[in-house]
C-alpha atoms as a PDB file:
ATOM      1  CA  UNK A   1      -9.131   0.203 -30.556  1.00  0.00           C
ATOM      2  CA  UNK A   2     -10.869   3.374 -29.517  1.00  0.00           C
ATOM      3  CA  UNK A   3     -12.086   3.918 -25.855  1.00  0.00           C
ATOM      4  CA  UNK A   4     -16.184   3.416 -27.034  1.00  0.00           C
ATOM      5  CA  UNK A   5     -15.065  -0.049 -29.019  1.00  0.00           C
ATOM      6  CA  UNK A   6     -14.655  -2.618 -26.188  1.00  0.00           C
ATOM      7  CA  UNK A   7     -17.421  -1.114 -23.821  1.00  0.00           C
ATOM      8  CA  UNK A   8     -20.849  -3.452 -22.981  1.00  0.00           C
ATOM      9  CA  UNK A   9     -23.526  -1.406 -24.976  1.00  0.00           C
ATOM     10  CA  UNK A  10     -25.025   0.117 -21.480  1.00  0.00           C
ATOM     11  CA  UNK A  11     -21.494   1.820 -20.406  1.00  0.00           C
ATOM     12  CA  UNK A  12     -20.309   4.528 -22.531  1.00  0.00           C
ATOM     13  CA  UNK A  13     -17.246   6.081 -21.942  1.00  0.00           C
ATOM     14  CA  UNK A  14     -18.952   9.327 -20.165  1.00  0.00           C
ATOM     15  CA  UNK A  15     -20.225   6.443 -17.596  1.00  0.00           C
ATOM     16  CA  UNK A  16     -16.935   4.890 -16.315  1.00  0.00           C
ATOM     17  CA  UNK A  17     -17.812   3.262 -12.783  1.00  0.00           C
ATOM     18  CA  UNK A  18     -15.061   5.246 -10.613  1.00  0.00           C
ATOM     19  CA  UNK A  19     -16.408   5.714  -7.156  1.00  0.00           C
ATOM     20  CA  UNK A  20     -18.927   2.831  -7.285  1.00  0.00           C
ATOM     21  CA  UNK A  21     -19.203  -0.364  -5.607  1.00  0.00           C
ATOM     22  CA  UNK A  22     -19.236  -3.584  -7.445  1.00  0.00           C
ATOM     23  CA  UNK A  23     -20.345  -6.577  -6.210  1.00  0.00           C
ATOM     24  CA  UNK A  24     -19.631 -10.012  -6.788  1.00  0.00           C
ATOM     25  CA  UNK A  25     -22.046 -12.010  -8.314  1.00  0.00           C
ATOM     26  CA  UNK A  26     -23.057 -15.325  -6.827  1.00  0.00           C
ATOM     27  CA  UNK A  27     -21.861 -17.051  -9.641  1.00  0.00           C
ATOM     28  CA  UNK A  28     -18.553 -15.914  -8.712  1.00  0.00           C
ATOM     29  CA  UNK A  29     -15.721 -18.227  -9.692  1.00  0.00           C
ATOM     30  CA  UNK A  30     -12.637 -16.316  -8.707  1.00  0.00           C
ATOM     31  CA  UNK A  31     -11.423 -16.999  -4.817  1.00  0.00           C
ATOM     32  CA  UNK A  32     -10.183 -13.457  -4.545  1.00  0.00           C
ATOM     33  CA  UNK A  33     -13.278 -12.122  -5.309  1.00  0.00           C
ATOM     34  CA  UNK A  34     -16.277 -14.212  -4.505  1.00  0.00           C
ATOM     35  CA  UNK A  35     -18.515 -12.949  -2.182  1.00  0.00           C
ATOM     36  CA  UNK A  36     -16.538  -9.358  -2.346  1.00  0.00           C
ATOM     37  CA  UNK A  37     -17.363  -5.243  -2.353  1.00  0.00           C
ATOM     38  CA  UNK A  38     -15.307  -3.868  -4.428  1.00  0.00           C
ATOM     39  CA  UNK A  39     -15.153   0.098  -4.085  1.00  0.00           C
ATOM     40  CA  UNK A  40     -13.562   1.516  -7.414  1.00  0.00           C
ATOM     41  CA  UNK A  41     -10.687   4.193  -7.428  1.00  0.00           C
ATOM     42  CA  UNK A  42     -10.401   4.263 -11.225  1.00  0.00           C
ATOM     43  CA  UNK A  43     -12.174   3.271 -14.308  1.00  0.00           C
ATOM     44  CA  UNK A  44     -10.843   4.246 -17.675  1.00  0.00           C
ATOM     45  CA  UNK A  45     -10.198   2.493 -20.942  1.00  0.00           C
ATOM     46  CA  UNK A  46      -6.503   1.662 -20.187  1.00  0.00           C
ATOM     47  CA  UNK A  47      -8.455  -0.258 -17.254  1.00  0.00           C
ATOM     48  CA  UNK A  48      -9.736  -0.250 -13.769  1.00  0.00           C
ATOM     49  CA  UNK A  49      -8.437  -0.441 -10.234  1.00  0.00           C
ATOM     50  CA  UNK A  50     -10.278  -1.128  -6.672  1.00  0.00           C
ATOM     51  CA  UNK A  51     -10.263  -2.319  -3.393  1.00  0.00           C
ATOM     52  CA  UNK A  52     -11.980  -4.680  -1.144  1.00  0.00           C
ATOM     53  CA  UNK A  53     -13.462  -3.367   1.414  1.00  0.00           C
ATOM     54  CA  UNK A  54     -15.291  -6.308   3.116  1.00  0.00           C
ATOM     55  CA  UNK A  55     -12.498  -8.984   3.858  1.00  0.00           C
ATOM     56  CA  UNK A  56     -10.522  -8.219   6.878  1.00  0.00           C
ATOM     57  CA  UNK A  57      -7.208 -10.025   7.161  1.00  0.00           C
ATOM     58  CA  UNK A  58      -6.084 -11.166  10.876  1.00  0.00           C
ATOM     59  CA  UNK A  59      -3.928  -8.480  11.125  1.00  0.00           C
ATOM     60  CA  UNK A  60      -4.485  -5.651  12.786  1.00  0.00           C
ATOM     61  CA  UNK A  61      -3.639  -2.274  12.753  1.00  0.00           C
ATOM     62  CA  UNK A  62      -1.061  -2.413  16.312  1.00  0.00           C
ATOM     63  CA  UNK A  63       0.840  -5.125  14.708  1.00  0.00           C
ATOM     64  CA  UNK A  64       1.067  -3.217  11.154  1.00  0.00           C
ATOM     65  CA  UNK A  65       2.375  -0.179  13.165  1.00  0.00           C
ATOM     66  CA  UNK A  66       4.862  -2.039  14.612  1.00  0.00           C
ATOM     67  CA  UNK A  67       6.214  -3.825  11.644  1.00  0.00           C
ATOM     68  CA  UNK A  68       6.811  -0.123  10.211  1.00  0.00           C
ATOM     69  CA  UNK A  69       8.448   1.177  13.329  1.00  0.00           C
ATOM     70  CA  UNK A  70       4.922   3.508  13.879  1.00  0.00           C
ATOM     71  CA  UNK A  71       3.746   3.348  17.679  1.00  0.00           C
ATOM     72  CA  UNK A  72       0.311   3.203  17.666  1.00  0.00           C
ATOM     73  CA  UNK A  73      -1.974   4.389  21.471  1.00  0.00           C
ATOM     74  CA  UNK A  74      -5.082   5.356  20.339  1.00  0.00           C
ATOM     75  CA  UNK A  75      -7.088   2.712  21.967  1.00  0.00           C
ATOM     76  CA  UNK A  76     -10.173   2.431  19.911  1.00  0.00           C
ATOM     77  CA  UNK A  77      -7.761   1.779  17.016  1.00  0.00           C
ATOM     78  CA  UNK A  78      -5.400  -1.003  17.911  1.00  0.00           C
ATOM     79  CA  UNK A  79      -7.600  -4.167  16.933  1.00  0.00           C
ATOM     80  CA  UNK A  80      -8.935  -2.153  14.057  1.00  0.00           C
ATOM     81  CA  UNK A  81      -8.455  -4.817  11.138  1.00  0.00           C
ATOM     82  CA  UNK A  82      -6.354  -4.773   7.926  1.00  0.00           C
ATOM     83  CA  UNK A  83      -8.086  -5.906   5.227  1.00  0.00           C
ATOM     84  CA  UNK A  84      -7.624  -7.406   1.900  1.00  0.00           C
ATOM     85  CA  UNK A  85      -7.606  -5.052  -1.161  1.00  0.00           C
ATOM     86  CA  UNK A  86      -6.963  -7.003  -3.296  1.00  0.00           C
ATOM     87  CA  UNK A  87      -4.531 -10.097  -5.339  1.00  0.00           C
ATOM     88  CA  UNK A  88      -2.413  -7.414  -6.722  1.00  0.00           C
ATOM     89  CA  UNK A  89       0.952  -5.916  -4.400  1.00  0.00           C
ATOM     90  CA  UNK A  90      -0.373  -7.353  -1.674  1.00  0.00           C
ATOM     91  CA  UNK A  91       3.121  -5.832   0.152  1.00  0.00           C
ATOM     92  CA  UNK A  92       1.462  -2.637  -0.396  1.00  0.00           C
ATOM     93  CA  UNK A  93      -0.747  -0.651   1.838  1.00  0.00           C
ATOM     94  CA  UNK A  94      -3.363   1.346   0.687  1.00  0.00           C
ATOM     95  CA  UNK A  95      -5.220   3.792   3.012  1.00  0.00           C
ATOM     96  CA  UNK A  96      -8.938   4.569   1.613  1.00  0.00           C
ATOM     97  CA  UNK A  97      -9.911   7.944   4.099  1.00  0.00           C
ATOM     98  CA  UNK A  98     -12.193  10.358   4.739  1.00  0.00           C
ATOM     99  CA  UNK A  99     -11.055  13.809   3.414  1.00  0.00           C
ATOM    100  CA  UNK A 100      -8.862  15.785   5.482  1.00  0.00           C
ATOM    101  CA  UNK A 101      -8.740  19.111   4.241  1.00  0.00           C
ATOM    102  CA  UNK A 102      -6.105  20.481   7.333  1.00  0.00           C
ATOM    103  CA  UNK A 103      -3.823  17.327   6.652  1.00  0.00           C
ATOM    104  CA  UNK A 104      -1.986  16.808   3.074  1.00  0.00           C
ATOM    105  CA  UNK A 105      -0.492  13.553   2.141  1.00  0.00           C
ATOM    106  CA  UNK A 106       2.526  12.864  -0.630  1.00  0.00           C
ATOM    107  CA  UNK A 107       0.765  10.038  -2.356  1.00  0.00           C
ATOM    108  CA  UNK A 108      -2.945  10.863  -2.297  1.00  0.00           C
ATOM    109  CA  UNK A 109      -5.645  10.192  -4.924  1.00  0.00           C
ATOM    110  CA  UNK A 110      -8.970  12.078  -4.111  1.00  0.00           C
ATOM    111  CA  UNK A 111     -11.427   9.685  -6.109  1.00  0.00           C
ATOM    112  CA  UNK A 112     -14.876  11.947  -4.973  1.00  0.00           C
ATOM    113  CA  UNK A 113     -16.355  14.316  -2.849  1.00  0.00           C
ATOM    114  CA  UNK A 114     -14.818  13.458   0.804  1.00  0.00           C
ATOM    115  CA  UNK A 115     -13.044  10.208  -0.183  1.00  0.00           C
ATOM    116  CA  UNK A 116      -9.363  10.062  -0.531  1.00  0.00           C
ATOM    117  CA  UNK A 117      -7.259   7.036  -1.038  1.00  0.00           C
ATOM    118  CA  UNK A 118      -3.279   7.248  -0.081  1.00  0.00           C
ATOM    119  CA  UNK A 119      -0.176   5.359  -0.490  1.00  0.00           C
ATOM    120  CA  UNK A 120       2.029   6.938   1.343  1.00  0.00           C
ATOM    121  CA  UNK A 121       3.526   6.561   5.586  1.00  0.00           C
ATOM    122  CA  UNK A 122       3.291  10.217   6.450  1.00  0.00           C
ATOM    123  CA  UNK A 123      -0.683   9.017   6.471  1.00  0.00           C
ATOM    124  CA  UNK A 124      -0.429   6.217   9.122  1.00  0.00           C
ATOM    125  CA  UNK A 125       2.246   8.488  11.127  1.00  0.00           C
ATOM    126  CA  UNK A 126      -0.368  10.845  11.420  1.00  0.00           C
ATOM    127  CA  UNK A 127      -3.003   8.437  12.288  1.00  0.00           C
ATOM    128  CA  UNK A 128      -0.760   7.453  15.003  1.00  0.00           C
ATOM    129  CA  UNK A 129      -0.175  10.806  16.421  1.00  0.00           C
ATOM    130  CA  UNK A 130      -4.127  11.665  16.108  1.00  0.00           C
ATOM    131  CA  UNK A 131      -4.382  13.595  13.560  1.00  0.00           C
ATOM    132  CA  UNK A 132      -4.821  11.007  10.571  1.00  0.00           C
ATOM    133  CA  UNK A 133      -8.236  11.180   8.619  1.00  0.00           C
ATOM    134  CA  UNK A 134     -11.497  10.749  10.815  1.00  0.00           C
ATOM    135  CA  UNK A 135     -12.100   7.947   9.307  1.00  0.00           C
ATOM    136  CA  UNK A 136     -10.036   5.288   7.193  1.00  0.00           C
ATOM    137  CA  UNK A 137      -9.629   1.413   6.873  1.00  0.00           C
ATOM    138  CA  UNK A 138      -5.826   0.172   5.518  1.00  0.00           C
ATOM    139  CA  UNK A 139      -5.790  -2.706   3.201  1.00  0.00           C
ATOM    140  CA  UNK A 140      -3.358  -4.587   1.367  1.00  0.00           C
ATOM    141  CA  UNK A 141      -3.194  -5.102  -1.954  1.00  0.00           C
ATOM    142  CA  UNK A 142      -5.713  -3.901  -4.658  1.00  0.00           C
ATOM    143  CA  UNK A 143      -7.706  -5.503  -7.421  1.00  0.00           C
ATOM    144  CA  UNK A 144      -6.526  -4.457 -10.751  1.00  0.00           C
ATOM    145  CA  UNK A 145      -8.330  -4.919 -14.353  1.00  0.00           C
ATOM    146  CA  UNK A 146      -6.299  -3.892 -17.673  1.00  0.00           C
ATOM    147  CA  UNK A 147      -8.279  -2.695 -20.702  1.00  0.00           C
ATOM    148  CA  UNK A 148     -11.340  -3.543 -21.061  1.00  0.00           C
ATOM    149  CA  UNK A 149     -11.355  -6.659 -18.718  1.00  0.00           C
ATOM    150  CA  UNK A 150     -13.735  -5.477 -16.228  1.00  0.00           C
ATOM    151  CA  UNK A 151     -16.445  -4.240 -18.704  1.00  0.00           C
ATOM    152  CA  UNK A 152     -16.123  -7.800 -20.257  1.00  0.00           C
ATOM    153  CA  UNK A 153     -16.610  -9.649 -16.693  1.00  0.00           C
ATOM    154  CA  UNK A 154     -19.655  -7.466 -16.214  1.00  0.00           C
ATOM    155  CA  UNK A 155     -21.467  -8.106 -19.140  1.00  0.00           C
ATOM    156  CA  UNK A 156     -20.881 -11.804 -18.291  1.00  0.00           C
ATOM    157  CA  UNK A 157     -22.666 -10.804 -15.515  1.00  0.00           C
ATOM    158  CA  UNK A 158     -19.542 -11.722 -13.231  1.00  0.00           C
ATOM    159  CA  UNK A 159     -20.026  -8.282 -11.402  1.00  0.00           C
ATOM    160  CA  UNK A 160     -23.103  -5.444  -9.992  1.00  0.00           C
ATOM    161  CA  UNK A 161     -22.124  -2.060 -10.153  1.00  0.00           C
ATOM    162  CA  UNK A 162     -24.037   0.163  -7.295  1.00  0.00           C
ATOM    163  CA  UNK A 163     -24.002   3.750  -7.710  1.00  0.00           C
ATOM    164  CA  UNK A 164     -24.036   5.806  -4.128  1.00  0.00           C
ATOM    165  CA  UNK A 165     -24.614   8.913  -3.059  1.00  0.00           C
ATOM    166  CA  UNK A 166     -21.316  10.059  -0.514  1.00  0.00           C
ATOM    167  CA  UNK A 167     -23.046  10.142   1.888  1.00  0.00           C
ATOM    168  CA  UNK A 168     -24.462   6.687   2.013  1.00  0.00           C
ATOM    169  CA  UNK A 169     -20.584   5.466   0.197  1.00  0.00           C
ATOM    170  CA  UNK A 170     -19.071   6.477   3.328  1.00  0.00           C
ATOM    171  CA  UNK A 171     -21.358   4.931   5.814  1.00  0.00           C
ATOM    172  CA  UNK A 172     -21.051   1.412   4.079  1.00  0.00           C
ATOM    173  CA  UNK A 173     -17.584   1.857   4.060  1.00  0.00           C
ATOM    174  CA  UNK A 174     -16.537   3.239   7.730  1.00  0.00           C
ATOM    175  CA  UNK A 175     -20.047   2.454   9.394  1.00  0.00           C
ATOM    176  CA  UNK A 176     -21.478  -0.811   8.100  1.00  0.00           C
ATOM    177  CA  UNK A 177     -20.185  -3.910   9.839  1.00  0.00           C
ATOM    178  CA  UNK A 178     -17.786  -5.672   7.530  1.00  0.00           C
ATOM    179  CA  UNK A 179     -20.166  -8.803   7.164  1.00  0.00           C
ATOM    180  CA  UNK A 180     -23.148  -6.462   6.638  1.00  0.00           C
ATOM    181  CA  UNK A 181     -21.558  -4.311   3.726  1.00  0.00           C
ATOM    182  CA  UNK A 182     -23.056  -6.515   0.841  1.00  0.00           C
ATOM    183  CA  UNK A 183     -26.267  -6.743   2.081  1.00  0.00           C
ATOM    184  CA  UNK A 184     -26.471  -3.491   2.678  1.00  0.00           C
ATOM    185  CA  UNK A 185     -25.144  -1.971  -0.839  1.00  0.00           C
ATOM    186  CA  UNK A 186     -27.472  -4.508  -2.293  1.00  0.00           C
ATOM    187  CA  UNK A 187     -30.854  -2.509  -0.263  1.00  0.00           C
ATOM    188  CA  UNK A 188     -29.628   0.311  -2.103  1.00  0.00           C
ATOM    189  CA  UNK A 189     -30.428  -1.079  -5.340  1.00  0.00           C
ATOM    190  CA  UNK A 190     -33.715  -2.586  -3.813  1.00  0.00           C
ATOM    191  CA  UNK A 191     -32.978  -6.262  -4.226  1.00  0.00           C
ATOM    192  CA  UNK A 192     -33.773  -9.030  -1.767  1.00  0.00           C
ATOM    193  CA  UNK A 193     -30.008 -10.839  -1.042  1.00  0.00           C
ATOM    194  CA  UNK A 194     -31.920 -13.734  -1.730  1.00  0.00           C
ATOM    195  CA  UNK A 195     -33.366 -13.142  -5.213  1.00  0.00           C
ATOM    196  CA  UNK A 196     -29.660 -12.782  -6.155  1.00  0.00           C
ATOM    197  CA  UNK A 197     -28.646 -15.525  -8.862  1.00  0.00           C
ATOM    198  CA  UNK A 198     -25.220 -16.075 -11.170  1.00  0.00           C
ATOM    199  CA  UNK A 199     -27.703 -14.691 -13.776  1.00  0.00           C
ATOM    200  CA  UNK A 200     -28.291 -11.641 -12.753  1.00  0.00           C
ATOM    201  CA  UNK A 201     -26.869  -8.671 -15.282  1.00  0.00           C
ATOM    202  CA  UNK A 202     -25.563  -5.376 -14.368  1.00  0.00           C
ATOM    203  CA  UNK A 203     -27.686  -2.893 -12.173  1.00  0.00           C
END
């Protein structure tokens, strides 16, 4: 099956969503998803991968540290939540960050223009000695699509994409109140939250 084959008829394969939100739709079946942002690492046609970026756990960051022998004093930090990424490794952290150009990580994917997401410690040790990314949220787990899965869930209209500029990615994502991260990726499109329904196709 070629790449073009099992794509909706509005996403070619020059238009893979990597670094865009997606949305869940209201008609949203799936627990692990319903109601989530979704902000997408990679999109090929071997499959996509994401995480969410609106569901904080009750853990927080202090008590992470200390389950991976990390001490953790930078006040504004310590209640900083973990959050869900995702039903898939959900033993596994993954650290979505601002860019650091003087600070270089084993494990790092840079997905776009000042947003990096990494896998390995040596990024939370040097959050916890201050000099970790300027900005970051950990989550666990990640969502995970094979091929052709998630183009098939948004042309049942299970999922929005949003494109963003960086600039306004970033802000939703480090600046925007958890709870106010839909809403707000949704103004960026130019919907009323409320007009939303389960029928609603792709934007």
């Amino acid at each position: 099956m070629s790449a073009q084959s099992h794509l909706p008829s509005y996403l070619s394969a020059s238009s893979y969503l990597a670094n865009q939100l997606l949305l869940a739709m209201p008609g949203m079946l799936d627990d692990n998803f319903a109601g989530s942002v979704i902000y997408l690492l990679e999109h090929t046609d071997k499959g996509a991968m994401g995480l969410v970026v609106n569901r904080p756990t009750e853990l927080v960051l202090s008590t992470l540290f200390e389950k991976i022998e990390l001490k953790l004093e930078i006040a504004p930090l310590l209640d900083q939540p973990v959050y869900y990424g995702g039903p898939v490794q959900v033993e596994r952290g993954f650290v979505l960050h601002q860019t650091n150009s003087l600070e270089k990580y084993s494990s790092s994917l840079v997905i776009a223009d000042g947003l990096t997401m990494t896998t390995s410690k040596d990024v939370l040790e040097a959050v916890a000695s201050g000099n970790g990314p300027p900005k970051f949220m950990m989550t666990l787990g990640y969502a995970g699509w094979g091929a052709g899965q998630l183009e098939e869930e948004i042309a049942l209209n299970g999922w929005m994409n949003v494109p963003l500029s960086s600039v306004e990615m970033s802000k939703i994502i480090f600046d925007t109140p958890y709870a106010e991260r839909y809403q707000r990726a949704i103004q960026n499109l130019g919907f009323d939250l409320s007009s939303l329904s389960g029928e609603a196709g792709h934007a």
